[in-house]
Structure formats: structure tokens, C-alpha cells
PDB file of N, CA and C in Angstrom:
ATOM      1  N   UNK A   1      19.311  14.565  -5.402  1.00  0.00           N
ATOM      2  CA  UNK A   1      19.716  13.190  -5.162  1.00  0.00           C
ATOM      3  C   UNK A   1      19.115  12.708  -3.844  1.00  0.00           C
ATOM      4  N   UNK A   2      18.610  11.451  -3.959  1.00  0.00           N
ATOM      5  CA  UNK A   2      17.903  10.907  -2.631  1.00  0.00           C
ATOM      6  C   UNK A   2      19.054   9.996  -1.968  1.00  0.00           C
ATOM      7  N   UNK A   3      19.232  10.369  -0.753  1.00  0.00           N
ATOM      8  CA  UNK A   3      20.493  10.228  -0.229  1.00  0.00           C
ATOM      9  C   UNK A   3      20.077   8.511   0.499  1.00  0.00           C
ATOM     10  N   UNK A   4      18.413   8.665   1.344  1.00  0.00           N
ATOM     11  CA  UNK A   4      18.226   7.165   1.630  1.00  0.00           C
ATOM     12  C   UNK A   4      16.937   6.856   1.791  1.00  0.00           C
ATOM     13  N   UNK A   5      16.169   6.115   2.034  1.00  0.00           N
ATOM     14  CA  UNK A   5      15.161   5.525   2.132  1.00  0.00           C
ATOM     15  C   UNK A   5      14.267   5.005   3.461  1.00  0.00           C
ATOM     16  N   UNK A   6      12.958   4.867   3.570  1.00  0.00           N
ATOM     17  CA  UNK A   6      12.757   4.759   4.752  1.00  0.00           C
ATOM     18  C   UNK A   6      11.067   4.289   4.267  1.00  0.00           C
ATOM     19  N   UNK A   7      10.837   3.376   5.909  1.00  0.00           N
ATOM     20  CA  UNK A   7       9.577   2.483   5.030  1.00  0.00           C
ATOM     21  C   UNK A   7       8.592   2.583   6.648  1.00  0.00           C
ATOM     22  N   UNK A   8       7.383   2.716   6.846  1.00  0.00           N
ATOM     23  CA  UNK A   8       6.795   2.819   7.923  1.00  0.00           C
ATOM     24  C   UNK A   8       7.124   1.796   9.014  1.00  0.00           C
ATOM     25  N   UNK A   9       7.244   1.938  10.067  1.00  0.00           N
ATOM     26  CA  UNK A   9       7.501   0.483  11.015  1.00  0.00           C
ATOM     27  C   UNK A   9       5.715  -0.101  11.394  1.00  0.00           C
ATOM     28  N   UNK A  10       4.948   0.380  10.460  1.00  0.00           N
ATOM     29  CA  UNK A  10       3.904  -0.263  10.669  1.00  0.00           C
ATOM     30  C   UNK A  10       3.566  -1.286   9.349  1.00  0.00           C
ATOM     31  N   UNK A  11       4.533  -0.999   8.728  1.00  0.00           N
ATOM     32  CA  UNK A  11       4.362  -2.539   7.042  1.00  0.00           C
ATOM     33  C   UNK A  11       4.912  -3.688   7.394  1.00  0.00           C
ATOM     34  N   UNK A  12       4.859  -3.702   8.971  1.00  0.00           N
ATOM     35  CA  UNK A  12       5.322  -5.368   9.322  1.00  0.00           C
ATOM     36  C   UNK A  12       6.379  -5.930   8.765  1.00  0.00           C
ATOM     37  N   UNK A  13       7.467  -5.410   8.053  1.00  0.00           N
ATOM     38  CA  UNK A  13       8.550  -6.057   7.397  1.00  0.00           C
ATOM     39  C   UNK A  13       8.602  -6.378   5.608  1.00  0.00           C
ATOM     40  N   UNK A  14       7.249  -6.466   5.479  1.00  0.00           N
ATOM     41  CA  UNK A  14       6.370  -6.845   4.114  1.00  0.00           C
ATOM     42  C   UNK A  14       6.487  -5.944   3.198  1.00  0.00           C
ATOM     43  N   UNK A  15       6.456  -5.800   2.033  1.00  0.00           N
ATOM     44  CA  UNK A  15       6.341  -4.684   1.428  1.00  0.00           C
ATOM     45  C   UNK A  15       4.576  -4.772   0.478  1.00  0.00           C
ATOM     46  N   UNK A  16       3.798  -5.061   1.166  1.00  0.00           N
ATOM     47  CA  UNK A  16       2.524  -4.975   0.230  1.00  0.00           C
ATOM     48  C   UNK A  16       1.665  -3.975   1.058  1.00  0.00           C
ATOM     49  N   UNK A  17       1.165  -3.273   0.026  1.00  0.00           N
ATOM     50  CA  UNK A  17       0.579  -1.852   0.344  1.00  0.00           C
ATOM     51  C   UNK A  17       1.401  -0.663   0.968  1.00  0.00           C
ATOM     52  N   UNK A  18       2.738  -1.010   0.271  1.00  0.00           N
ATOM     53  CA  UNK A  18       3.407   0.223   1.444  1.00  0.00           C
ATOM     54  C   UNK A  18       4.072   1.218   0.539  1.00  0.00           C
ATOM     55  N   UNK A  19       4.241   2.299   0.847  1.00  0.00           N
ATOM     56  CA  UNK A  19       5.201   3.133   0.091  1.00  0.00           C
ATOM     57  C   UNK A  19       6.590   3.402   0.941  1.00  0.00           C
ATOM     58  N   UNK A  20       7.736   3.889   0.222  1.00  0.00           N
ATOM     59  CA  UNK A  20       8.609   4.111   1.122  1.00  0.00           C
ATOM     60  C   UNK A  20       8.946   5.784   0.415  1.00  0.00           C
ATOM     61  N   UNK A  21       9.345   6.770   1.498  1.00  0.00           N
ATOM     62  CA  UNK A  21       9.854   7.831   1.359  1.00  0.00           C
ATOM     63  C   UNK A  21      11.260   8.283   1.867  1.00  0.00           C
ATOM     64  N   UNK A  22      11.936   8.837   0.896  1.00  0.00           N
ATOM     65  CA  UNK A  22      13.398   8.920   0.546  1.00  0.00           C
ATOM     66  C   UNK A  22      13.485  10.512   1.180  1.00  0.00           C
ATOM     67  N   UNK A  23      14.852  11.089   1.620  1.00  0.00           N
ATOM     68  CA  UNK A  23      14.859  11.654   1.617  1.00  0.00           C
ATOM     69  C   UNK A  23      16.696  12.567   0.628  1.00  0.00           C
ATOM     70  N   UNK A  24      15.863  13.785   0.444  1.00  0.00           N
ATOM     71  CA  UNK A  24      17.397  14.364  -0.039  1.00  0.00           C
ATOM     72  C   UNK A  24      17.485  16.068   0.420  1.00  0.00           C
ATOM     73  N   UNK A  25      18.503  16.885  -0.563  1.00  0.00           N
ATOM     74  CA  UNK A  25      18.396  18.071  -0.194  1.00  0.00           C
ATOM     75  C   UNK A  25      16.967  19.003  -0.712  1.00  0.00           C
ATOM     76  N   UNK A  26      15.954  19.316   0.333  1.00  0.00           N
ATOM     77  CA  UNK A  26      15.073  20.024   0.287  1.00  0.00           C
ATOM     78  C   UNK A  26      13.905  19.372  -0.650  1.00  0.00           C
ATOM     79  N   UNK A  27      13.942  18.356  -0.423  1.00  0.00           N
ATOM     80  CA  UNK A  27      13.271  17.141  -1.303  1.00  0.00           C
ATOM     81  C   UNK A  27      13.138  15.633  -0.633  1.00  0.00           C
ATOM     82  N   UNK A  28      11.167  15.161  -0.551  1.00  0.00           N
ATOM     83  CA  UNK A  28      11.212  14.573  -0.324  1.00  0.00           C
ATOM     84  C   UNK A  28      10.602  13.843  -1.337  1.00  0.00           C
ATOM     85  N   UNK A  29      10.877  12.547  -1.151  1.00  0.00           N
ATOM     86  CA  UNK A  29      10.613  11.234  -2.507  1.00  0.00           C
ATOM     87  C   UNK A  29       9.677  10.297  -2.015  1.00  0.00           C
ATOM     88  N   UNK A  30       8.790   9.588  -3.140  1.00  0.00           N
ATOM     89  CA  UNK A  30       7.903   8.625  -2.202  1.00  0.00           C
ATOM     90  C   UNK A  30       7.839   7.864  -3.955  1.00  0.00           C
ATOM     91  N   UNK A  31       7.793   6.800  -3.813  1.00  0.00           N
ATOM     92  CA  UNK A  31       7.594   5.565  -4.185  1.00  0.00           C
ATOM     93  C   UNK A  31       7.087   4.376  -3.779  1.00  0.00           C
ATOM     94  N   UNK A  32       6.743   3.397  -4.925  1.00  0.00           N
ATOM     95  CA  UNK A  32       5.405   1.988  -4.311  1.00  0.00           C
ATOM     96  C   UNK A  32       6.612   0.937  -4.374  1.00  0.00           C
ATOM     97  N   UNK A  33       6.662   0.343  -3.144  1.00  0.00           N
ATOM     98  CA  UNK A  33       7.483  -0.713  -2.363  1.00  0.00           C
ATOM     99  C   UNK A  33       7.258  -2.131  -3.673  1.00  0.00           C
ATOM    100  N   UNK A  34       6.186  -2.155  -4.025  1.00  0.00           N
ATOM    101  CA  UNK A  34       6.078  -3.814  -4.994  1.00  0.00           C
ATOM    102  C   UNK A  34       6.456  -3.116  -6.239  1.00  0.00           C
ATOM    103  N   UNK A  35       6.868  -1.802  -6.772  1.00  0.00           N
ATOM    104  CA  UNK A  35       7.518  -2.110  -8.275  1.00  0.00           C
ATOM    105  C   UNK A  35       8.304  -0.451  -8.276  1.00  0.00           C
ATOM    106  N   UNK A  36       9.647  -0.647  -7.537  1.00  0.00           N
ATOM    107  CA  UNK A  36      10.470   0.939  -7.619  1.00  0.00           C
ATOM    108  C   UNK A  36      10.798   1.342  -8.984  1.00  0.00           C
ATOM    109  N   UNK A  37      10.890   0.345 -10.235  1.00  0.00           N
ATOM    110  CA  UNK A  37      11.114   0.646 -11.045  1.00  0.00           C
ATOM    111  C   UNK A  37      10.391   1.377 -11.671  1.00  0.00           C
ATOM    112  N   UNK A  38       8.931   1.857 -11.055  1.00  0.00           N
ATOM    113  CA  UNK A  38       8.482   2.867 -12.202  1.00  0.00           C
ATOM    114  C   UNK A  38       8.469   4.227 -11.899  1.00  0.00           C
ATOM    115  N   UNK A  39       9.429   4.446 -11.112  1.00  0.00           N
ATOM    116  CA  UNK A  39       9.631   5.816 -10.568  1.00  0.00           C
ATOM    117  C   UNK A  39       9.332   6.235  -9.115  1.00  0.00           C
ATOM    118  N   UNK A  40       9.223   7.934  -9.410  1.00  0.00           N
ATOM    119  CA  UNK A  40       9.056   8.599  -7.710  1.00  0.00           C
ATOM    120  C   UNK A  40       8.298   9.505  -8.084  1.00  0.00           C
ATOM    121  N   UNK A  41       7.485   9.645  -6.944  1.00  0.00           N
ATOM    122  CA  UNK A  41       7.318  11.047  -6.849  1.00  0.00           C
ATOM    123  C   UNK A  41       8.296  12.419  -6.230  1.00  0.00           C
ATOM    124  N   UNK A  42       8.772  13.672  -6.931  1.00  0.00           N
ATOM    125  CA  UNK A  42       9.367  14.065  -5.707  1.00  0.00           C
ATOM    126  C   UNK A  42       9.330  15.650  -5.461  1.00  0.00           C
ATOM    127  N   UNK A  43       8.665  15.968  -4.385  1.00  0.00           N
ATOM    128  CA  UNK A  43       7.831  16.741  -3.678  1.00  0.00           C
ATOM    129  C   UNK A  43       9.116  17.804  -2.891  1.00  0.00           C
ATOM    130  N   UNK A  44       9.024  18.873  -3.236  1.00  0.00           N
ATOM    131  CA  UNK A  44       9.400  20.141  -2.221  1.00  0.00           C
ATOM    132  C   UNK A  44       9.285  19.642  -0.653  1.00  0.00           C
ATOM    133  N   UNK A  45      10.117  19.869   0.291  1.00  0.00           N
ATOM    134  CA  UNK A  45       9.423  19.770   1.492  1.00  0.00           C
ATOM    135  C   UNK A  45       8.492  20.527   2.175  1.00  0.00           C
ATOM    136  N   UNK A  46       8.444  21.203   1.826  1.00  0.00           N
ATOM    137  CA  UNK A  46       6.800  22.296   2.071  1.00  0.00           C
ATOM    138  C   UNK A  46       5.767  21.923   1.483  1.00  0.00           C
ATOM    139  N   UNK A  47       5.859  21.277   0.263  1.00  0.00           N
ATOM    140  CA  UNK A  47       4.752  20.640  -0.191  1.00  0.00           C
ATOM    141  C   UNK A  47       4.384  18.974   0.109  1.00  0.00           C
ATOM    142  N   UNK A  48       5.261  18.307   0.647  1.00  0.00           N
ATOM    143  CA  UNK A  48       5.378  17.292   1.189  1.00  0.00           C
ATOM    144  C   UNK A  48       4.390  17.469   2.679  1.00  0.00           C
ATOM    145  N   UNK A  49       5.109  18.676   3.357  1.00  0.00           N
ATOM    146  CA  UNK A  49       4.448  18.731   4.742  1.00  0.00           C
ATOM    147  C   UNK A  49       2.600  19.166   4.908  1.00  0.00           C
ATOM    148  N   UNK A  50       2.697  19.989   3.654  1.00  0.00           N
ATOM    149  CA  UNK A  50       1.172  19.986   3.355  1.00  0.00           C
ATOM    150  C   UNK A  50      -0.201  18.810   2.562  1.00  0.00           C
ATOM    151  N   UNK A  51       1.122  18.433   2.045  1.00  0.00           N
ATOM    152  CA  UNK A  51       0.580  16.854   2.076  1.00  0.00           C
ATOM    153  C   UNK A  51      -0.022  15.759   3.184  1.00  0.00           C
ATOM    154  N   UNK A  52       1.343  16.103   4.190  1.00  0.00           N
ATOM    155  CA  UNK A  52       0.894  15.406   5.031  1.00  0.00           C
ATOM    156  C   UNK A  52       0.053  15.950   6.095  1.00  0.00           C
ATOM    157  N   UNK A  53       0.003  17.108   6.162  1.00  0.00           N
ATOM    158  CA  UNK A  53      -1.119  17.629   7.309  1.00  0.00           C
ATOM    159  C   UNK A  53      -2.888  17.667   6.342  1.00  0.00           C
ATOM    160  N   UNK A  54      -2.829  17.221   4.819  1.00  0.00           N
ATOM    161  CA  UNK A  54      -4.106  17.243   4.599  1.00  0.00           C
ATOM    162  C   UNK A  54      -4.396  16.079   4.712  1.00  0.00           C
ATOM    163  N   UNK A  55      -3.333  14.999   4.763  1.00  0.00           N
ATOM    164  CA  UNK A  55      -4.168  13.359   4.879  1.00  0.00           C
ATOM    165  C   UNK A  55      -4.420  13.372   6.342  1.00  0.00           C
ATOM    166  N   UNK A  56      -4.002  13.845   7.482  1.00  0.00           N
ATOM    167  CA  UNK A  56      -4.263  13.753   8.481  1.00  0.00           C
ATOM    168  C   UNK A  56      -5.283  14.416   8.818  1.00  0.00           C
ATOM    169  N   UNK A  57      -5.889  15.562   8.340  1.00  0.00           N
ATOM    170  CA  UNK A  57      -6.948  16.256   8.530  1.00  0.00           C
ATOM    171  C   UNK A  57      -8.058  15.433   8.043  1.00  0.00           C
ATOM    172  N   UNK A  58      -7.985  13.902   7.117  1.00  0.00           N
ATOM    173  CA  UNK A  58      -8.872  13.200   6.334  1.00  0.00           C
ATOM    174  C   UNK A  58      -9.378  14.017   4.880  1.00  0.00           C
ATOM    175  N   UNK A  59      -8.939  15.023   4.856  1.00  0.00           N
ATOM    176  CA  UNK A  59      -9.767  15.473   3.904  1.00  0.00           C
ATOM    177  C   UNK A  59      -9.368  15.118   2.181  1.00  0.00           C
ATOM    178  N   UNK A  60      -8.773  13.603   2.605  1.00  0.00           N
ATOM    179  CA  UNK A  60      -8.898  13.123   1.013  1.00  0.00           C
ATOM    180  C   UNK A  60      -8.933  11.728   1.001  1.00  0.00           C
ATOM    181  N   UNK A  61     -10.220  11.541   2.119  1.00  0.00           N
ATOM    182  CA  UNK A  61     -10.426   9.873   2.656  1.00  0.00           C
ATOM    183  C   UNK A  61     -11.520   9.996   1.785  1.00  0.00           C
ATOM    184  N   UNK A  62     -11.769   8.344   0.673  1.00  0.00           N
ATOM    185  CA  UNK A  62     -12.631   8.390   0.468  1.00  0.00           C
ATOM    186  C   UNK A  62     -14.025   8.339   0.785  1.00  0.00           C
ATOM    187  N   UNK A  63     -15.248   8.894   0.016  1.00  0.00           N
ATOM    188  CA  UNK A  63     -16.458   8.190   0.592  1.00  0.00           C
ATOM    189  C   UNK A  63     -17.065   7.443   0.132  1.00  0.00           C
ATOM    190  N   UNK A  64     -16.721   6.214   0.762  1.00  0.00           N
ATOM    191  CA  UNK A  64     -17.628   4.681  -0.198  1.00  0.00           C
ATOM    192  C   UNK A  64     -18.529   4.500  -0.021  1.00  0.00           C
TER     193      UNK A  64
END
């Protein structure tokens, strides 16, 4: 169960282009801010955290 929700303080208040990530027990949630109704993703927190240390490493920026 995702207990609450949480949205970057860098989406200016707006919700376009943003995701928000939920959190619960040993589980984190991420969903698209312009349509919650079509679900979540929801990620282990170990796999969440490796998530987030590979977008920060760039290594899944595209190359245009």
C-alpha cells in the first residue's frame, strides 16, 4: 500500500512532464502526473535506488 505521494519541487507547481513517486512498505511507486489513472510502476527499494544511481550516472540519456 502506498501510504503518500510526492512530486519534485522542481515541476514548478504544474504537473506537465512530471512524475510523482509514492512511497510504502519496502516499495517505491512512480506514476505520470497528467493521467494517474493508468497506473504505477512499483519498484523494490533496492531496485528503485539502482535506478536512480543509473540515471544519474547518464547512462540511459539519449543520443540524438
Amino acid at each position: 500500500m502506498i501510504t503518500g505521494w510526492y512530486k519534485s519541487s522542481h515541476s514548478g507547481g504544474g504537473s506537465a512532464n512530471c512524475v510523482e513517486v509514492g512511497t510504502g512498505s519496502n516499495v517505491v511507486a512512480i506514476r505520470d502526473t497528467k493521467n494517474r489513472e493508468a497506473g504505477m510502476l512499483i519498484l523494490n527499494t533496492r531496485t528503485f535506488a539502482n535506478f536512480v544511481a543509473t540515471v544519474k550516472q547518464g547512462s540511459l540519456d539519449l543520443k540524438l
